[in-house]
Protein backbone atom coordinates (compact mmCIF):
# COMPACT_ATOMS: atom_id res chain seq x y z
CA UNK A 1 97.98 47.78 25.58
CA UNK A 2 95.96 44.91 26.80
CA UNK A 3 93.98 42.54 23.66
CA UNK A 4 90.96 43.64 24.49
CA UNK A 5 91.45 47.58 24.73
CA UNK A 6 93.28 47.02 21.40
CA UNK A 7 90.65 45.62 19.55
CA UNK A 8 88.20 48.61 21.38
CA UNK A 9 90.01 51.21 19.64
CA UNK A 10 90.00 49.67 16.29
CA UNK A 11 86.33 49.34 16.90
CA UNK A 12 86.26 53.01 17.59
CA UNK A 13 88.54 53.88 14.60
CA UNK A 14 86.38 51.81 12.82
CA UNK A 15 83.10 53.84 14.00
CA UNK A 16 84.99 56.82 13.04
CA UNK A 17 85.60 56.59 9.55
CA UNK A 18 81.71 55.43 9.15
CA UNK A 19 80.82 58.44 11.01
CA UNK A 20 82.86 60.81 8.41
CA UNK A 21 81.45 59.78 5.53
CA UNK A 22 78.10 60.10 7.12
CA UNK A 23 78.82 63.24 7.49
CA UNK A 24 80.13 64.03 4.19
CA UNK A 25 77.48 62.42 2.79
CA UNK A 26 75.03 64.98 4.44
CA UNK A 27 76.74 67.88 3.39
CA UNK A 28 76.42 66.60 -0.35
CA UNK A 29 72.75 66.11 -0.41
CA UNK A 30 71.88 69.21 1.67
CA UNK A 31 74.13 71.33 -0.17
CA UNK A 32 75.74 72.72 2.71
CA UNK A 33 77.23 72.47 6.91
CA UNK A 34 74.37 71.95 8.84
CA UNK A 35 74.80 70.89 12.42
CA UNK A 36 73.65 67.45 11.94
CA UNK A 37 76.33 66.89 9.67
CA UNK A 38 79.23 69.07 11.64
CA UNK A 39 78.22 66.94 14.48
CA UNK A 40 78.70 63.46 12.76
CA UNK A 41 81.94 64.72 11.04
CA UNK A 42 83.55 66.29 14.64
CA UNK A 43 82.33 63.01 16.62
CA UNK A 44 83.82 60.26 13.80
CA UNK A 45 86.95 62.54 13.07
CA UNK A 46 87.32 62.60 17.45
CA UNK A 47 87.23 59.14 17.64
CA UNK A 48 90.04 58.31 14.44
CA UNK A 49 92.20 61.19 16.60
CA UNK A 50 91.46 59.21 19.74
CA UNK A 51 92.99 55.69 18.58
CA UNK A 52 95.85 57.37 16.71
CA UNK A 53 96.78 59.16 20.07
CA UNK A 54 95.58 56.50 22.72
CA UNK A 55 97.45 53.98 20.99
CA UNK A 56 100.10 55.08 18.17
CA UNK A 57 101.69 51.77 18.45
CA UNK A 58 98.82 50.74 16.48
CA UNK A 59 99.38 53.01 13.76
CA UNK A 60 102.57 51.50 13.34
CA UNK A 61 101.68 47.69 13.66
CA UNK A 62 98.85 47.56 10.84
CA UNK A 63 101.82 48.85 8.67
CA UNK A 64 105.17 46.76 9.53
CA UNK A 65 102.71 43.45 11.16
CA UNK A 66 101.36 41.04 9.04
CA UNK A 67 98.85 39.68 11.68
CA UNK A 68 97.92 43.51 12.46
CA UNK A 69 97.15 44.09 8.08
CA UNK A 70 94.79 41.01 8.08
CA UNK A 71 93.54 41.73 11.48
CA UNK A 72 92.93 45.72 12.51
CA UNK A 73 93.65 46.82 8.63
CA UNK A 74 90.96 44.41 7.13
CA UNK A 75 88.38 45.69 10.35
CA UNK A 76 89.18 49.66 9.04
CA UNK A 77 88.63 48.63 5.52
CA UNK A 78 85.35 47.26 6.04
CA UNK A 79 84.90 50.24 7.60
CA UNK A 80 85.67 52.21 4.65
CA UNK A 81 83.68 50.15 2.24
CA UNK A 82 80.95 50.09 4.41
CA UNK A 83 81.25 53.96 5.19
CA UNK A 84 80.88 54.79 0.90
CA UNK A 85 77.93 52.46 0.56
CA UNK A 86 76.34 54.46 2.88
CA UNK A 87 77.36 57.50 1.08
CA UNK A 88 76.33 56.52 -2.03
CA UNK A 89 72.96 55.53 -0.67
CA UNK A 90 72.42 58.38 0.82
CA UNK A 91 73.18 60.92 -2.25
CA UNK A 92 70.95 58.48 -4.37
CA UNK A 93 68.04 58.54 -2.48
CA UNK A 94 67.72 62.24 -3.20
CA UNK A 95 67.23 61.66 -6.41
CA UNK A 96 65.02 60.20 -9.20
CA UNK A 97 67.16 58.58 -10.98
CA UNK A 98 66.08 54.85 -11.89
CA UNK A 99 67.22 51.72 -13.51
CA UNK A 100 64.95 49.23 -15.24
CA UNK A 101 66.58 45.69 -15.90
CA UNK A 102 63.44 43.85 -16.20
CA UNK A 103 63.29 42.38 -20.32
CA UNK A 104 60.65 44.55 -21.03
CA UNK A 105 60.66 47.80 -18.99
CA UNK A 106 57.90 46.64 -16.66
CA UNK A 107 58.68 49.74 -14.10
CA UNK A 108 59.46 52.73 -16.68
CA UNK A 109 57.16 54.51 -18.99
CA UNK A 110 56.99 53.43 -23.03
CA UNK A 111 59.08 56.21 -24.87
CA UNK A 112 55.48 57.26 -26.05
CA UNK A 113 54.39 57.81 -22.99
CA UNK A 114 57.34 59.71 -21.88
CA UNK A 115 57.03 61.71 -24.95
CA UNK A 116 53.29 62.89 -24.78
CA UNK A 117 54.25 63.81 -20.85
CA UNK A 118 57.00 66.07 -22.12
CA UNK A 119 54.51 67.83 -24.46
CA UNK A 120 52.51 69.44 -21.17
CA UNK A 121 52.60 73.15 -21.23
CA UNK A 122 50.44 73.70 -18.19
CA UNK A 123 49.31 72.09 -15.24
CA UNK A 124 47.78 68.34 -15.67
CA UNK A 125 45.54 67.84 -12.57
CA UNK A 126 45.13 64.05 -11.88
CA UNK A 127 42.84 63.11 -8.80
CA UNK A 128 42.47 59.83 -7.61
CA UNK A 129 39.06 59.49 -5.53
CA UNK A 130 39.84 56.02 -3.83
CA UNK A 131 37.85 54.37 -0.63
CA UNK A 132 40.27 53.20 2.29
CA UNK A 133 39.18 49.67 1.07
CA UNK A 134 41.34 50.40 -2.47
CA UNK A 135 44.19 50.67 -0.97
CA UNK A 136 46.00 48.30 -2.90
CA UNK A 137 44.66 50.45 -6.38
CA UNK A 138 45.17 53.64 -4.95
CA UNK A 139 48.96 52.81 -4.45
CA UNK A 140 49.41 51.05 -8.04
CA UNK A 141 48.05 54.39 -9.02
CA UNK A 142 50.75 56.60 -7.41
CA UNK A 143 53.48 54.66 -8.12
CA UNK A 144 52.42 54.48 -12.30
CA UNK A 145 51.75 58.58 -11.87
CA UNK A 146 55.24 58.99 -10.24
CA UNK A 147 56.81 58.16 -13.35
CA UNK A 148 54.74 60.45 -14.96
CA UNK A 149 55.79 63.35 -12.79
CA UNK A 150 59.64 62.44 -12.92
CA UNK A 151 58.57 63.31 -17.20
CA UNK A 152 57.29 66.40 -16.07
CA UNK A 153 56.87 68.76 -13.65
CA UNK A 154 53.41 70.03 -14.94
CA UNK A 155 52.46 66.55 -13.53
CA UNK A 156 50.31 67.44 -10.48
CA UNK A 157 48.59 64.73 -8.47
CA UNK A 158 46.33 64.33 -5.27
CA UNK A 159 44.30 61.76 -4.02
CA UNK A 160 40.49 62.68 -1.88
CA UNK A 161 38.27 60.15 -0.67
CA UNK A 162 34.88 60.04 -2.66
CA UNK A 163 32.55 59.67 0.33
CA UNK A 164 34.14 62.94 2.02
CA UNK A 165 34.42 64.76 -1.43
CA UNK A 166 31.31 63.82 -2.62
CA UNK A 167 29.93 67.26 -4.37
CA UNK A 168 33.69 67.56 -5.90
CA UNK A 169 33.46 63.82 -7.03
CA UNK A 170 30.01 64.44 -8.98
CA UNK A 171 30.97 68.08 -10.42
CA UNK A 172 33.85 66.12 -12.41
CA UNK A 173 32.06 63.29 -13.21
CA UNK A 174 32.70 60.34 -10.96
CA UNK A 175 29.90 58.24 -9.95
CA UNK A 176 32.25 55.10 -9.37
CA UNK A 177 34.71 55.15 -6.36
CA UNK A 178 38.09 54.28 -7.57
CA UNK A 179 37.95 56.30 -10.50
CA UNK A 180 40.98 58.78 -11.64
CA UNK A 181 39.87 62.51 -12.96
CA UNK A 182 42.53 64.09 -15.32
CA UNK A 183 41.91 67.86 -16.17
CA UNK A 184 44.04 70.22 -18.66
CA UNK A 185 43.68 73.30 -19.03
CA UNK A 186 40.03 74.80 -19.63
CA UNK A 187 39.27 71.00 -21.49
CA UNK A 188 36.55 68.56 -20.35
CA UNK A 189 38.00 66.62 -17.52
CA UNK A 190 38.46 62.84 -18.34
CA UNK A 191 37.65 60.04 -16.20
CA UNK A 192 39.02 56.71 -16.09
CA UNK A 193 37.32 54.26 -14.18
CA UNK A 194 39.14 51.50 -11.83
CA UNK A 195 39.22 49.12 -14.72
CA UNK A 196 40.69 51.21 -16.89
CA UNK A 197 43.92 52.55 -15.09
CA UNK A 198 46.95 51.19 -17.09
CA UNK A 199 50.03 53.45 -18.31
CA UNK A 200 48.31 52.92 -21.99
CA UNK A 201 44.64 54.52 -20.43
CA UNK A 202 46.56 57.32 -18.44
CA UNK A 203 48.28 58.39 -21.63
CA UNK A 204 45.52 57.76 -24.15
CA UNK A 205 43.78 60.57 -21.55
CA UNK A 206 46.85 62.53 -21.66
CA UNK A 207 46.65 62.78 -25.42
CA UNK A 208 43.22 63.55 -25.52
CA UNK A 209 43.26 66.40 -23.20
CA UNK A 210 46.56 67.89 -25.76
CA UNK A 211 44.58 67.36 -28.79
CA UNK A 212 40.91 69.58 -27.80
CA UNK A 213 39.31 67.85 -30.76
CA UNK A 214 35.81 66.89 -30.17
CA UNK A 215 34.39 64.89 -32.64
CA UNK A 216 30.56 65.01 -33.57
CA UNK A 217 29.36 61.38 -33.10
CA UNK A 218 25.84 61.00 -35.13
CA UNK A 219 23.69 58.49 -32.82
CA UNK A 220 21.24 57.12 -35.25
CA UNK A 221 17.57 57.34 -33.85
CA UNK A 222 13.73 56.91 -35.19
CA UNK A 223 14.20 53.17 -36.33
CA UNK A 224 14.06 51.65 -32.63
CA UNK A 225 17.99 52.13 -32.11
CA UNK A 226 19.66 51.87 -28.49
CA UNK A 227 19.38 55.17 -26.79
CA UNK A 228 22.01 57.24 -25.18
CA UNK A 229 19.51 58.59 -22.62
CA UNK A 230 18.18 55.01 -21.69
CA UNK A 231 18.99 54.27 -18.66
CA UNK A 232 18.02 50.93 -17.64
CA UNK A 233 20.65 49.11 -15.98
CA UNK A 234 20.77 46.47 -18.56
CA UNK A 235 19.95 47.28 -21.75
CA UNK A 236 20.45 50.75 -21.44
CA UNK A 237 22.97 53.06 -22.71
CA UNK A 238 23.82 56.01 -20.02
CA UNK A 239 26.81 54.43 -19.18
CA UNK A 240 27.87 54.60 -23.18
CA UNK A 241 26.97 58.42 -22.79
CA UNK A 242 28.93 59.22 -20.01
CA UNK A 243 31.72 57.07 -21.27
CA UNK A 244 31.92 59.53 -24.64
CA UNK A 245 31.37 62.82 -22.27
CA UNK A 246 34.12 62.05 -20.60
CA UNK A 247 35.99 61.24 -23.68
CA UNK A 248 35.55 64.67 -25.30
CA UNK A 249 32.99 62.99 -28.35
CA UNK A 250 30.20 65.41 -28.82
CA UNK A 251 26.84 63.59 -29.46
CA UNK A 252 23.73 64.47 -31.54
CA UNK A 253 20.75 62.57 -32.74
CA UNK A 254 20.09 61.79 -36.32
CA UNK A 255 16.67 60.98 -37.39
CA UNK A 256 18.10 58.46 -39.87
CA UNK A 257 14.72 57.88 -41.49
CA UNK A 258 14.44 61.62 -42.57
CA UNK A 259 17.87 61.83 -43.90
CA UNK A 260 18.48 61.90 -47.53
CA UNK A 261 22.19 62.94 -46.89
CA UNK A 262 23.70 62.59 -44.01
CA UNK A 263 25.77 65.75 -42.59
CA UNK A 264 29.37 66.20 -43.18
CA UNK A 265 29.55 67.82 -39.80
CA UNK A 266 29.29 64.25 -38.91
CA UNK A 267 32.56 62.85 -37.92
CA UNK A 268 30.97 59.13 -37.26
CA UNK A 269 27.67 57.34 -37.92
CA UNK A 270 26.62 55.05 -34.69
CA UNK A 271 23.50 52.47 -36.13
CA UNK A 272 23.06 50.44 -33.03
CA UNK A 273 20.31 48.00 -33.27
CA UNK A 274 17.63 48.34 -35.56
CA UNK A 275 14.13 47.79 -34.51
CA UNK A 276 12.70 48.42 -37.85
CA UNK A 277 13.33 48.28 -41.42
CA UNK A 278 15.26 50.86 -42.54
CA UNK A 279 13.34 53.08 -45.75
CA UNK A 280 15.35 53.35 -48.94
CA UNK A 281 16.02 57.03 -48.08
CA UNK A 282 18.48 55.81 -45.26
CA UNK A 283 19.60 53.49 -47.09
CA UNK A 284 21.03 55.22 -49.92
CA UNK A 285 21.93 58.10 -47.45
CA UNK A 286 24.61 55.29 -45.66
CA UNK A 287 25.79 54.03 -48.45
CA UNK A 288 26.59 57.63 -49.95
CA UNK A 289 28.03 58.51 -46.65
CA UNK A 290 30.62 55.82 -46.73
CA UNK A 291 31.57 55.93 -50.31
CA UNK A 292 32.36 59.60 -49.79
CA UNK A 293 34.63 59.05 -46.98
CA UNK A 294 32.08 59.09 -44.13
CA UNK A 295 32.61 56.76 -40.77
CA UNK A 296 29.88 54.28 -40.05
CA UNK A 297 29.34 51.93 -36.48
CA UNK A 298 26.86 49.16 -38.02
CA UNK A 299 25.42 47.11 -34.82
CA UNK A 300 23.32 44.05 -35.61
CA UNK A 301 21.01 41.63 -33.36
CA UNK A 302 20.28 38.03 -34.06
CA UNK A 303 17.19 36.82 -35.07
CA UNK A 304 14.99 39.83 -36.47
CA UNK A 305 11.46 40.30 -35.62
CA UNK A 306 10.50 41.74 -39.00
CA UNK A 307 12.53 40.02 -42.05
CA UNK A 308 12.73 43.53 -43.68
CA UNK A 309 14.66 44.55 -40.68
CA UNK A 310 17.31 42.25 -41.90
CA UNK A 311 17.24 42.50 -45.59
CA UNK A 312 17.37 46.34 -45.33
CA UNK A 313 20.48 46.44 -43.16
CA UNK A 314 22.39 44.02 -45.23
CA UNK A 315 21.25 46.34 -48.43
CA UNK A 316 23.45 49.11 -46.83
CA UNK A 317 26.55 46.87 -46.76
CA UNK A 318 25.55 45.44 -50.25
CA UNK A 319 28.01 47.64 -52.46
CA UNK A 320 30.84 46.44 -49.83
CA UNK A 321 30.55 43.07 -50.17
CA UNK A 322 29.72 42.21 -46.44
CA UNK A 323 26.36 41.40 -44.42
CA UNK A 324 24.56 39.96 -41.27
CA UNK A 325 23.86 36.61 -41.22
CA UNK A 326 20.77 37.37 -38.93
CA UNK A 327 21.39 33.96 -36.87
CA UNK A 328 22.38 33.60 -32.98
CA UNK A 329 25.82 32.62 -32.44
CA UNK A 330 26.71 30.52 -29.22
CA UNK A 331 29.96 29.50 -28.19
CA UNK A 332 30.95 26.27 -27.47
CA UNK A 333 34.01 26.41 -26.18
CA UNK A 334 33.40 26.96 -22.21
CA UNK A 335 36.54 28.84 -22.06
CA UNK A 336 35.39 31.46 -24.02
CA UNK A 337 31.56 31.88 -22.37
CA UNK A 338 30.61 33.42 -19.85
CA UNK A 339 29.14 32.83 -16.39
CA UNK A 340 25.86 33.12 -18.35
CA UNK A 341 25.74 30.28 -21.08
CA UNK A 342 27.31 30.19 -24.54
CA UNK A 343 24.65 32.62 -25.52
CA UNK A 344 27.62 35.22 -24.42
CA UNK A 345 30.80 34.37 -26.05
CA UNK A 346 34.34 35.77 -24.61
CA UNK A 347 36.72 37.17 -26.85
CA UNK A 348 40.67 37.27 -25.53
CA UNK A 349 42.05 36.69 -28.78
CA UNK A 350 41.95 40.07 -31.24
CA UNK A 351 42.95 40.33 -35.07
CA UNK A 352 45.67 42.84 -35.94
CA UNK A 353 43.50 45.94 -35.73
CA UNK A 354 44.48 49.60 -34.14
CA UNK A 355 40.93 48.96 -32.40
CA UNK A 356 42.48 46.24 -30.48
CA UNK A 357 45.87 47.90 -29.47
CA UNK A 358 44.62 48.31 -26.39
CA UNK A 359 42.63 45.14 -25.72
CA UNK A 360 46.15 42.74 -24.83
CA UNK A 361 45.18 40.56 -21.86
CA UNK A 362 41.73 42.09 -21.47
CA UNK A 363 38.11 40.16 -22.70
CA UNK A 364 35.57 41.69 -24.14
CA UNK A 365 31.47 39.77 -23.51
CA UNK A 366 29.20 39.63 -27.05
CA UNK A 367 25.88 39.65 -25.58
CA UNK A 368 23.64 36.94 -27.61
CA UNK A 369 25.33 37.91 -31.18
CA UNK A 370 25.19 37.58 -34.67
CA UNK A 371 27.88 36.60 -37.18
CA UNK A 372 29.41 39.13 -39.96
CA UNK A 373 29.36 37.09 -43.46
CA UNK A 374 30.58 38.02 -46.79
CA UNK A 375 34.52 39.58 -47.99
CA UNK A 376 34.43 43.38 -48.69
CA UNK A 377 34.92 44.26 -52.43
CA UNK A 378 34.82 47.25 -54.31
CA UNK A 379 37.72 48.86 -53.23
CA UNK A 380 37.38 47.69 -49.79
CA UNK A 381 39.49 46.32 -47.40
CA UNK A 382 38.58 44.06 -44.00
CA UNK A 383 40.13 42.81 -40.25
CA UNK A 384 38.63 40.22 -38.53
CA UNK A 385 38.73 41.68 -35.06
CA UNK A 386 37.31 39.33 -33.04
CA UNK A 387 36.08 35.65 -34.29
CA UNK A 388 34.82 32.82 -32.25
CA UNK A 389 36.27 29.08 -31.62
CA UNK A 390 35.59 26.61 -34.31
CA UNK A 391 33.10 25.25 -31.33
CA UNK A 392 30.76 27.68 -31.56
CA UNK A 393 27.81 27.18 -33.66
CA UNK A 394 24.50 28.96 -35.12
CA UNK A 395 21.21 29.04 -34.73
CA UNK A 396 19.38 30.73 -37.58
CA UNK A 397 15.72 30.44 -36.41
CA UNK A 398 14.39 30.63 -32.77
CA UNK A 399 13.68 27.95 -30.86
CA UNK A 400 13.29 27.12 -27.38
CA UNK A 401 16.39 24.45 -27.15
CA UNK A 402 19.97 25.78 -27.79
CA UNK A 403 21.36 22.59 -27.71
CA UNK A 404 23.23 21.92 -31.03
CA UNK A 405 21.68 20.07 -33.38
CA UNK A 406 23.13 18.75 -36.99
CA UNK A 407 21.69 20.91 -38.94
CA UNK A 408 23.28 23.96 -36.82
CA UNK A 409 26.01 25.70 -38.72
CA UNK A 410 29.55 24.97 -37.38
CA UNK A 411 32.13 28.03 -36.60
CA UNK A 412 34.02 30.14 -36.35
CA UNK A 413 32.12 32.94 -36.74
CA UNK A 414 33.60 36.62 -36.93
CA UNK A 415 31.87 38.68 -34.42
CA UNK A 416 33.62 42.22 -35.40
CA UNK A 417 35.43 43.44 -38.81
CA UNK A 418 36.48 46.69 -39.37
CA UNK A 419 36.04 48.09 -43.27
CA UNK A 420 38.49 50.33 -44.92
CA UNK A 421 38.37 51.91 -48.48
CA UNK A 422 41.74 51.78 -50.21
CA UNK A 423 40.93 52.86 -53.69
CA UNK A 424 39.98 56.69 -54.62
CA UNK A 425 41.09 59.89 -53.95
CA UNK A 426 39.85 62.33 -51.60
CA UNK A 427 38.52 60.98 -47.93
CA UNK A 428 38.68 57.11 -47.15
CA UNK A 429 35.35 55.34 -45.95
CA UNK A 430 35.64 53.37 -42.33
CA UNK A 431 32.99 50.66 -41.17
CA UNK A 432 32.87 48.73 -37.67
CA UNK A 433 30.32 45.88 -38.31
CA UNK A 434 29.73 44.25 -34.76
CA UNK A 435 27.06 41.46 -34.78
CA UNK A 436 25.22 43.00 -31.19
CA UNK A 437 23.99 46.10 -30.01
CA UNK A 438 25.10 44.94 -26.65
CA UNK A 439 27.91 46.07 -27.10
CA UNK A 440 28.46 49.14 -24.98
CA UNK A 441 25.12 48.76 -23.00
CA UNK A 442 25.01 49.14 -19.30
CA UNK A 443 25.34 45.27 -18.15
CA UNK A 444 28.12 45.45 -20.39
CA UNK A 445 30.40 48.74 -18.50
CA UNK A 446 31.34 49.47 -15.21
CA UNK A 447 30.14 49.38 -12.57
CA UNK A 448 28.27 46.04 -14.17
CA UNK A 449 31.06 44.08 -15.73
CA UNK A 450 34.43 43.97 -15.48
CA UNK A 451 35.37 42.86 -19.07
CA UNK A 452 36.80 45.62 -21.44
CA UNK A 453 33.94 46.75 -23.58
CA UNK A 454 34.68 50.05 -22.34
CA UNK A 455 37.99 49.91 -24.00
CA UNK A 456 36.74 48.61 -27.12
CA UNK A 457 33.48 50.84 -28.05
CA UNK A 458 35.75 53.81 -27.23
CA UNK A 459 38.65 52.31 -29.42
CA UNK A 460 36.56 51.92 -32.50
CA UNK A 461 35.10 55.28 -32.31
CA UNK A 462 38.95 56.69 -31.86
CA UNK A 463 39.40 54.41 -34.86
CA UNK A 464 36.80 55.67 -36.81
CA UNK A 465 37.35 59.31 -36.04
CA UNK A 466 40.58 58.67 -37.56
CA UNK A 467 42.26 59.44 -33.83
CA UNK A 468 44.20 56.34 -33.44
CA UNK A 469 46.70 57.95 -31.67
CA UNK A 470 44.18 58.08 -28.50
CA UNK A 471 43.75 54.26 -28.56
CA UNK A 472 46.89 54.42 -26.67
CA UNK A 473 50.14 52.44 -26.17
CA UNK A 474 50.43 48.65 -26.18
CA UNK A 475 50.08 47.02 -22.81
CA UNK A 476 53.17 45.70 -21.45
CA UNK A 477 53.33 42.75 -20.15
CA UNK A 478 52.05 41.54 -16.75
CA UNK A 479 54.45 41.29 -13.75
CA UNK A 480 55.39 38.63 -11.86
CA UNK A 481 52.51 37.93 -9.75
CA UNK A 482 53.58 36.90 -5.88
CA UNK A 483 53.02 32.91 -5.35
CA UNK A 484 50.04 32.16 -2.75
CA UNK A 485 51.28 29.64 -0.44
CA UNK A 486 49.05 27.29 2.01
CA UNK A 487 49.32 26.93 5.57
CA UNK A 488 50.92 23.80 4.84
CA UNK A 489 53.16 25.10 2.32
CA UNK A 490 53.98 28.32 4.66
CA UNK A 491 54.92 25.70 7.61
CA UNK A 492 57.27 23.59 5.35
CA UNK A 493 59.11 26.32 4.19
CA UNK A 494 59.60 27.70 7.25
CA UNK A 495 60.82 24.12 8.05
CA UNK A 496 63.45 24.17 5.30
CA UNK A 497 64.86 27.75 5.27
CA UNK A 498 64.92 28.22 9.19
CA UNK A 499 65.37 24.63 10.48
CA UNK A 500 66.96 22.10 8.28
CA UNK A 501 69.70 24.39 6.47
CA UNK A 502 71.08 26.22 9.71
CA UNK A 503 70.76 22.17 10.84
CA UNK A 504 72.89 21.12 8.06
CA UNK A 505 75.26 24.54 8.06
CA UNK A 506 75.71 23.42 11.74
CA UNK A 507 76.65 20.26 10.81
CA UNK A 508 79.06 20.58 7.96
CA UNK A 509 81.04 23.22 10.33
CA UNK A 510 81.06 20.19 13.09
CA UNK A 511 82.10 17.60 10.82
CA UNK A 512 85.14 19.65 9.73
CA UNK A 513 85.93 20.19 13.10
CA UNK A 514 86.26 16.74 14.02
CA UNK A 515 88.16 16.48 10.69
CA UNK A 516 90.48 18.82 12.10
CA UNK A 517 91.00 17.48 15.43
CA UNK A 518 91.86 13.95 14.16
């Protein structure tokens, strides 16, 4: 046979044995002979027949020629190689199967997570109610919930657009496009919001939803205190509300001043902002709440119209050795203000507190706070959860400059602390002290801010509720974020990878051919 006809049928040999395991490879994943795949086997297997018959010489030659092994043999081994990668492609892509090399297991679930998925007895309904604009979020979204359905197959997840689903949107609480509902069972529904979409948020929900336990969160009123049913976009608290809804907390109001003993039935105590001094009667009600075990959220503002407002909330935290200092803290570190003076400090930086599990890589805004003085005593333990820069300073009387002056005290200040009883038997007193009852107000949650002071107000009342499991799992760390180029940078890139090294491939093969030739 001619050269050319030769190499033609080891082409076609070549073609063949591809074709077969093609075919096999179908029959594997689909479990059985369908005609797609008898067709792929009976066309490769014809055209192996075909060069063994048009040319048996051939047959012979790749056996008993040297040149024919490194020529047709190496062509029909390629073949084969090429023929199983195929096959192995093909079976693998049917299933789930998955491999994460990455340090720290960027692109598989936590084995917590994994765990609490395994733990679903019925159907978990997650619906995503994303815009065409969120593309990008909507597909982060499916790909973190597609490891949760490869856990389980109660797992069940669908995606609507809020503007077309707009009465389904409201009915399950979503009143922020972008947002995730998660229902189980006959439970609440829970609803995380665009900011707050992570694998630790999705399973913090997940173990919610398992647990059905609503606590009863006590929302201190009759002394001027923020109200849940305020709801002015900035100082307001409706967002708060709707945040603890959706949560599964149960809320009721306390008249504080016309408690001489506060409840049992009360899981946690919420005092945010005072507006007046406090009577004795609440007094000793908080501090008999606590020493028995009770929960208390202590919120604080800066500068005090009434002195006794003050005094009176620093007598509740007397017996634990901690206080208000009543003066406004401002940050001077510009790196940890924000876009609205140092009268809002930043915190990115959290002490080693179950509160702030969940706050890795996230910031949380203090609206015009106070500082937390004082070491707990008595049997009482403290954690600095979030402190200012030794840059920050305090003002302790109004006045209309904020510029520093030397008789300004110098920082840092703690911001947050967290109070635990350690001595006793029976239930153990909690306390969140948090110098602003900003904290959680509307200018500081979505759809208003971006920061994570959703994260946090919800983490201290899991916290306090003694539900730390719910905080959630420990953010991983962030991925490898692509590399923006310029124009300029684009074009000389382009210039290097598809100009200059084919240029200099070119002329190392040219060079050795001269070589050769001389």
């Amino acid at each position: 046979m001619k050269h050319w006809e030769r190499f033609l049928g080891v082409a076609s040999a070549a073609v063949g044995v591809v074709l077969l395991f093609v075919g096999v490879s179908v029959v594997l994943v689909q479990g059985q002979l369908a005609p797609a795949a008898s067709y792929t086997l009976v066309a490769g297997l014809a055209l192996v027949i075909a060069f063994v018959v048009l040319d048996p010489g051939a047959v012979a030659d790749i056996v008993r020629s040297r040149r024919a092994r490194f020529g047709s043999l190496s062509v029909l081994v390629s073949a084969v190689v090429i023929g199983i990668l195929i096959m192995v492609n093909v079976v693998a892509s049917r299933g789930s199967q998955a491999a994460d090399l990455t340090r720290s297991s960027l692109y598989t679930l936590s084995p917590k997570s994994a765990l609490v998925t395994k733990k679903l007895d019925s159907d978990l309904r997650v619906t995503g109610f994303y815009r065409p604009s969120q593309a990008d979020s909507k597909r982060q979204m499916q790909d973190l919930l597609s490891l949760y359905q490869q856990q389980s197959r109660y797992v069940k997840v669908q995606f609507l657009d809020p503007d077309q689903n707009a009465t389904q949107a409201l009915r399950l609480g979503v009143t922020i496009a972008g947002s995730v509902v998660m229902q189980y069972k006959e439970r609440s529904p829970v609803v995380l919001t665009l900011d707050a979409q992570t694998e630790s948020d999705v399973t913090g929900a997940m173990l919610r939803l398992e647990s059905n336990r609503s606590p009863t969160l006590c929302w201190a009123t009759g002394d001027g205190e923020r109200d849940l049913k305020d709801t002015d976009q900035t100082n307001g608290y409706s967002s708060a509300a709707a945040l603890l809804k959706t949560s599964n907390y149960q809320t009721k109001d306390l008249l504080l001043s016309q408690q001489s003993q506060i409840s049992s039935d009360c899981d946690v105590v919420a005092v945010v902002g005072v507006r007046r001094p406090l009577s004795e009667v609440s007094v000793k009600a908080l501090q008999d709440y606590v020493s028995g075990g009770g929960k208390l959220l202590f919120a604080v503002d800066p500068w005090a119209s009434d002195p006794g407002i003050l005094s009176t909330a620093n007598a509740v935290l007397q017996p634990f050795g901690v206080g208000f200092s009543g003066g406004l803290v401002l940050e001077g570190d510009a790196a940890h203000q924000a876009a609205s003076g140092p009268s809002t400090p930043v915190a990115f930086d959290f002490g080693a507190s179950p509160i702030s599990k969940n706050l890795q890589r996230k910031y949380v805004f203090f609206v015009q706070p106070t500082s937390i003085t004082g070491d707990a005593s008595n049997g009482f333990s403290s954690v600095d959860v979030v402190t200012t820069t030794n840059q920050a300073y305090q003002i302790a009387q109004p006045r209309n400059s904020a510029a520093r002056t030397a008789n300004d005290k110098g920082g840092p200040f703690v911001l947050m602390r967290t109070l635990q009883q350690t001595k006793g038997s029976g239930a153990k007193g909690r306390v969140v002290l948090v110098g602003t009852s900003a904290i959680a107000e509307n200018q500081a949650l979505p759809p208003n801010a971006s920061g994570a002071n959703p994260d946090l107000f919800l983490g201290t009342l899991d916290w306090l509720s003694q539900q730390e499991d719910l905080i959630g799992v420990s953010p991983k760390p962030a991925a490898a974020q692509p590399l923006a180029l310029t124009a300029s940078q684009e074009r000389l890139n382009y210039l290097l990878t598809l100009v200059l090294l084919p240029l200099l491939i070119i002329a190392a093969g040219a060079a050795v051919f001269v070589r050769r030739r001389a």
